[in-house]
C-alpha atoms as a PDB file:
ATOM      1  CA  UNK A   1    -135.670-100.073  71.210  1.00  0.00           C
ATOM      2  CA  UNK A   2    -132.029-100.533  70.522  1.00  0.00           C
ATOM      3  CA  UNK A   3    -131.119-103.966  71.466  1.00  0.00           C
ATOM      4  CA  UNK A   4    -127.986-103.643  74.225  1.00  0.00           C
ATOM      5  CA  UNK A   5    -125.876-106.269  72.811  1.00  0.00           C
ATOM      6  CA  UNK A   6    -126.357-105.222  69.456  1.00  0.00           C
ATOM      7  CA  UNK A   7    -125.361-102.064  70.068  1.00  0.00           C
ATOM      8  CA  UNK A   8    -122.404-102.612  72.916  1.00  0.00           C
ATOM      9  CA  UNK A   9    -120.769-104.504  70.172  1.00  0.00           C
ATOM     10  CA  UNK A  10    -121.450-101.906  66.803  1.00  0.00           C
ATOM     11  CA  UNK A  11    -119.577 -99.884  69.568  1.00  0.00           C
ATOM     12  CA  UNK A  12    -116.915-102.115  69.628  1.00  0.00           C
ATOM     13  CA  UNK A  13    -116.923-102.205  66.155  1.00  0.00           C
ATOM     14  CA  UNK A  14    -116.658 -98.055  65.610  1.00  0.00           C
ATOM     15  CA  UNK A  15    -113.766 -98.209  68.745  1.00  0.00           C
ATOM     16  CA  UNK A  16    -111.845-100.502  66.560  1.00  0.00           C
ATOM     17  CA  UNK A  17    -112.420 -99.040  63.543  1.00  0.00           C
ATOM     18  CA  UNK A  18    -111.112 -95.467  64.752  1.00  0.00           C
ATOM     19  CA  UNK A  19    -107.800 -97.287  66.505  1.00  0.00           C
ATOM     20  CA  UNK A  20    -106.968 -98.310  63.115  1.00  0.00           C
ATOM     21  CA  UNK A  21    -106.909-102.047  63.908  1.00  0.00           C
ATOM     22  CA  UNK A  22    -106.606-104.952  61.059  1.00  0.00           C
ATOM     23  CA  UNK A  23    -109.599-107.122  62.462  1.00  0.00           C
ATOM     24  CA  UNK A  24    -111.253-107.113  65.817  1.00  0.00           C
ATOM     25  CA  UNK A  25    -112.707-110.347  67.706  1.00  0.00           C
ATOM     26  CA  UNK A  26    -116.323-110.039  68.988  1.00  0.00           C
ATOM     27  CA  UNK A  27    -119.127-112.064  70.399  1.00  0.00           C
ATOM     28  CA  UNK A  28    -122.575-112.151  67.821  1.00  0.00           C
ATOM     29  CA  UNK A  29    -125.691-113.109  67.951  1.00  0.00           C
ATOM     30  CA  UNK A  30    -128.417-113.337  65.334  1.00  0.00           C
ATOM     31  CA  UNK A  31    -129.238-109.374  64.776  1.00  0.00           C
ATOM     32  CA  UNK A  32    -125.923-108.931  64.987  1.00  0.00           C
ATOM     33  CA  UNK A  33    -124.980-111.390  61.668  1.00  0.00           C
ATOM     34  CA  UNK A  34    -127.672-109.422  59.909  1.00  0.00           C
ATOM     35  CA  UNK A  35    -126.479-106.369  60.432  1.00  0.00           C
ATOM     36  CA  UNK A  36    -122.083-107.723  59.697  1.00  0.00           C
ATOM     37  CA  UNK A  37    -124.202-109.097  56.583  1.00  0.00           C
ATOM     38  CA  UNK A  38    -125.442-105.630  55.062  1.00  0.00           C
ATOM     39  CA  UNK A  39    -121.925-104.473  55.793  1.00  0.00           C
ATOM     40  CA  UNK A  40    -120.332-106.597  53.784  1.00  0.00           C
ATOM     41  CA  UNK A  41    -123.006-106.644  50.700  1.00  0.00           C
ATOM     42  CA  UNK A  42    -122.848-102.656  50.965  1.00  0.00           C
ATOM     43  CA  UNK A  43    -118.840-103.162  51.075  1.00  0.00           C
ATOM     44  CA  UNK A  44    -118.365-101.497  54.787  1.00  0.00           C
ATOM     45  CA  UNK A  45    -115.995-104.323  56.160  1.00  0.00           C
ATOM     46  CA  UNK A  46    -113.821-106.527  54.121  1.00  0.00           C
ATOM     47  CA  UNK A  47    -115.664-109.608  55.863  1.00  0.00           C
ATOM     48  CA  UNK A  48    -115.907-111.982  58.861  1.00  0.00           C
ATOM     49  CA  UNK A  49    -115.662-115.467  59.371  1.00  0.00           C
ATOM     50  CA  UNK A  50    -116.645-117.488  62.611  1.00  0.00           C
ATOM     51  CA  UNK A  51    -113.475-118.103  65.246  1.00  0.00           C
ATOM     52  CA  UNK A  52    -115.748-120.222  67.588  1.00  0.00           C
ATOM     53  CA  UNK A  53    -119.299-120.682  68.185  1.00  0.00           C
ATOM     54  CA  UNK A  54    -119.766-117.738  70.081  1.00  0.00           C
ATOM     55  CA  UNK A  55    -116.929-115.239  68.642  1.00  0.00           C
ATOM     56  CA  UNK A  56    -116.383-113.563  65.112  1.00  0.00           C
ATOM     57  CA  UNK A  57    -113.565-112.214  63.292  1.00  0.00           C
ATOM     58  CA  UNK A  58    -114.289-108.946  61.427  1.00  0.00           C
ATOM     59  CA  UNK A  59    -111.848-107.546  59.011  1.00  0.00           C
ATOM     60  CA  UNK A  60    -112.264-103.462  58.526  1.00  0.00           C
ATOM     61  CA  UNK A  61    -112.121-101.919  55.253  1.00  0.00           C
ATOM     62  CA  UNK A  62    -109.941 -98.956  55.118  1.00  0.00           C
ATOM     63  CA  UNK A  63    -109.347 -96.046  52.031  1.00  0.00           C
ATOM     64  CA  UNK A  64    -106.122 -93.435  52.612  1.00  0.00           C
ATOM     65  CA  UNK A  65    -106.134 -94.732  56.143  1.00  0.00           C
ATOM     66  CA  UNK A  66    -109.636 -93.945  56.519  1.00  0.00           C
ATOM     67  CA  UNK A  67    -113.065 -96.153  57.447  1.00  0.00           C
ATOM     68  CA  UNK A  68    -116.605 -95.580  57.256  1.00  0.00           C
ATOM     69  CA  UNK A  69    -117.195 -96.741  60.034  1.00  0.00           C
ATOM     70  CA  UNK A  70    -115.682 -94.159  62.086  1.00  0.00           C
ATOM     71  CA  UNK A  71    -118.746 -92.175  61.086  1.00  0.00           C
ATOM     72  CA  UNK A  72    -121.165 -95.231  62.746  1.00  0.00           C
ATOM     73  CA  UNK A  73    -124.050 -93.533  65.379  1.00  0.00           C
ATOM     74  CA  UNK A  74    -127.139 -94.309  66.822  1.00  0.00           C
ATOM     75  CA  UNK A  75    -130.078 -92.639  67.611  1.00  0.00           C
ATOM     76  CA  UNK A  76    -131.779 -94.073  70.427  1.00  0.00           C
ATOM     77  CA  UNK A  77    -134.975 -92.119  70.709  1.00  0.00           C
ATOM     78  CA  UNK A  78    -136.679 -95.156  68.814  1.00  0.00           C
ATOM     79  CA  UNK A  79    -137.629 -92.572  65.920  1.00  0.00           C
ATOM     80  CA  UNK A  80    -140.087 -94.431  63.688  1.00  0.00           C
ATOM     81  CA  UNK A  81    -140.137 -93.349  59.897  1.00  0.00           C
ATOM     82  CA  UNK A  82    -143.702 -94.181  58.043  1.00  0.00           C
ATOM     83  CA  UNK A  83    -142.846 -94.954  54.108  1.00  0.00           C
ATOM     84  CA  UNK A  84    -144.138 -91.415  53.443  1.00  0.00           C
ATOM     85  CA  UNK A  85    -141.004 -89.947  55.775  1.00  0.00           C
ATOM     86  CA  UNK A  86    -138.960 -92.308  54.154  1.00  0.00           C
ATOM     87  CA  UNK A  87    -140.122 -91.463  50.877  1.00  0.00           C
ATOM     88  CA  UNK A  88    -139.450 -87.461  51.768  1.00  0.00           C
ATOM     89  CA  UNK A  89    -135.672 -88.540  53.144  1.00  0.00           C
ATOM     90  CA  UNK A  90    -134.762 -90.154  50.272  1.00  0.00           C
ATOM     91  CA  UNK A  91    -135.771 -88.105  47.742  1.00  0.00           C
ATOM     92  CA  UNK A  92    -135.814 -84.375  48.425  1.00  0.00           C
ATOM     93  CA  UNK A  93    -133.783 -84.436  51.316  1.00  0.00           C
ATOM     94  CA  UNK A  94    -130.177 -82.432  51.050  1.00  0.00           C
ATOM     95  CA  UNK A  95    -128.718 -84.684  54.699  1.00  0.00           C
ATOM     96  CA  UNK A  96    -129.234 -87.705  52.158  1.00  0.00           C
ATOM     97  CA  UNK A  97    -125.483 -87.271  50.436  1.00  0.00           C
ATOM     98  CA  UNK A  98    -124.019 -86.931  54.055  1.00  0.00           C
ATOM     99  CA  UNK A  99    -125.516 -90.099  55.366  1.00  0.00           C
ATOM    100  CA  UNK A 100    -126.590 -93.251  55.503  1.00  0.00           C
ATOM    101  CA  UNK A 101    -129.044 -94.531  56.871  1.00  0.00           C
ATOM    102  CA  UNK A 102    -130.398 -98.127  58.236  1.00  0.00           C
ATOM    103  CA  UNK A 103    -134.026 -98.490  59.205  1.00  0.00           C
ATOM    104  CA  UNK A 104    -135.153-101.529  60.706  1.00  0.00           C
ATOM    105  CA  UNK A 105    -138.637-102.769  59.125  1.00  0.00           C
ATOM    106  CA  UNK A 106    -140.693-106.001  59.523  1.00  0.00           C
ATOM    107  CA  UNK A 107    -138.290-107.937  56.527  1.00  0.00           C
ATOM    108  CA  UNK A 108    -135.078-107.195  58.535  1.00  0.00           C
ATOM    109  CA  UNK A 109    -132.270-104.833  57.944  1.00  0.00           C
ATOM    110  CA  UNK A 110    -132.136-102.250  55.296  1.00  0.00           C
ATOM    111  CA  UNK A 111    -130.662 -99.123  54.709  1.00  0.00           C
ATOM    112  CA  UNK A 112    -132.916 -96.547  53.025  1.00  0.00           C
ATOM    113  CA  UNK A 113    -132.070 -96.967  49.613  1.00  0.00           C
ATOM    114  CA  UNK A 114    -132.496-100.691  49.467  1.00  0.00           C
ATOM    115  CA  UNK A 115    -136.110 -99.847  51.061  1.00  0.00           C
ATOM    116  CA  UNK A 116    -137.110 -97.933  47.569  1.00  0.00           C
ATOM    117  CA  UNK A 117    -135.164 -99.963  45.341  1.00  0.00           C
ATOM    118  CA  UNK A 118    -136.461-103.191  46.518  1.00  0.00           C
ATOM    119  CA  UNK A 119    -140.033-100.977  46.380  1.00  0.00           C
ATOM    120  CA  UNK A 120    -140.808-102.823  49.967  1.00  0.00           C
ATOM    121  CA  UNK A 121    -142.918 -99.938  50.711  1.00  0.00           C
ATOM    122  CA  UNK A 122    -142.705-100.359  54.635  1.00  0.00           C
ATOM    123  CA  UNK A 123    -141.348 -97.903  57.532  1.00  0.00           C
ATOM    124  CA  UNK A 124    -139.029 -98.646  60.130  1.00  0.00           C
ATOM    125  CA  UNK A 125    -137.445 -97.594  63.178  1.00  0.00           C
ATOM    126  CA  UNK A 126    -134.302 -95.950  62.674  1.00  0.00           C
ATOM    127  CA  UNK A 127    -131.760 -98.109  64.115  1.00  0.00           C
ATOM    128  CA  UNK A 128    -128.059 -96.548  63.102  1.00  0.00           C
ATOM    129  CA  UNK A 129    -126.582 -94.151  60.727  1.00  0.00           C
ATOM    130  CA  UNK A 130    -123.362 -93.302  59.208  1.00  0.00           C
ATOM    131  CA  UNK A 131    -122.169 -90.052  58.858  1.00  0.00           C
ATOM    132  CA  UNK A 132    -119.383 -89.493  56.188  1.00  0.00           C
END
């Protein structure tokens, strides 16, 4: 199941993103710095650093006015993927160019190609996607 906060605040997150703001100012907990985390390593957001104990500031990345994250949905059927699925999605699926997509497994956060390069061989509950 999609946890509320988490996803109230990757709402927040897309809202700001499509307003075409410089940074945005949100309350986090610990899924939540995973998930800012494989943004930044996969180069989504420019970064974040912590305002307070409770709040942190997230910079967007933009291109021609542009941001990925416009593209950021959810899919809350709690749709799990076994590593054969997984294994048919990533390679001899066409929606694969279109999207990306990040599976939650029992090592944390990845998104589908870090699940085969890292060769974790696990499935996961789809948690978010981003369509381009």
């Amino acid at each position: 199941m999609v946890n509320k906060f988490v996803y109230f605040r990757l709402l927040d997150l897309r809202n700001g993103s499509k307003a075409q703001k410089a940074f945005i100012d949100l309350t986090y907990n610990l899924l939540f710095l995973m998930i800012l985390d494989l943004f930044y390593k996969q180069g989504y957001i420019n970064g974040y650093y912590f305002i307070t104990k409770f709040k942190v500031r997230i910079f967007y990345k933009y291109y021609n006015g542009f941001s990925i994250l416009n593209g950021l949905n959810f899919d809350l059927r709690n749709c799990y993927f076994s590593y054969k699925s997984l294994y048919y999605l990533f390679y001899f699926s066409l929606l694969r160019v279109r999207y990306f997509y990040f599976f939650s497994t029992i090592y944390g956060f990845y998104s589908l190609e870090e699940i085969f390069y890292r060769d974790l061989h696990v499935g996961g509950v789809l948690y978010f996607y981003i369509k381009l």
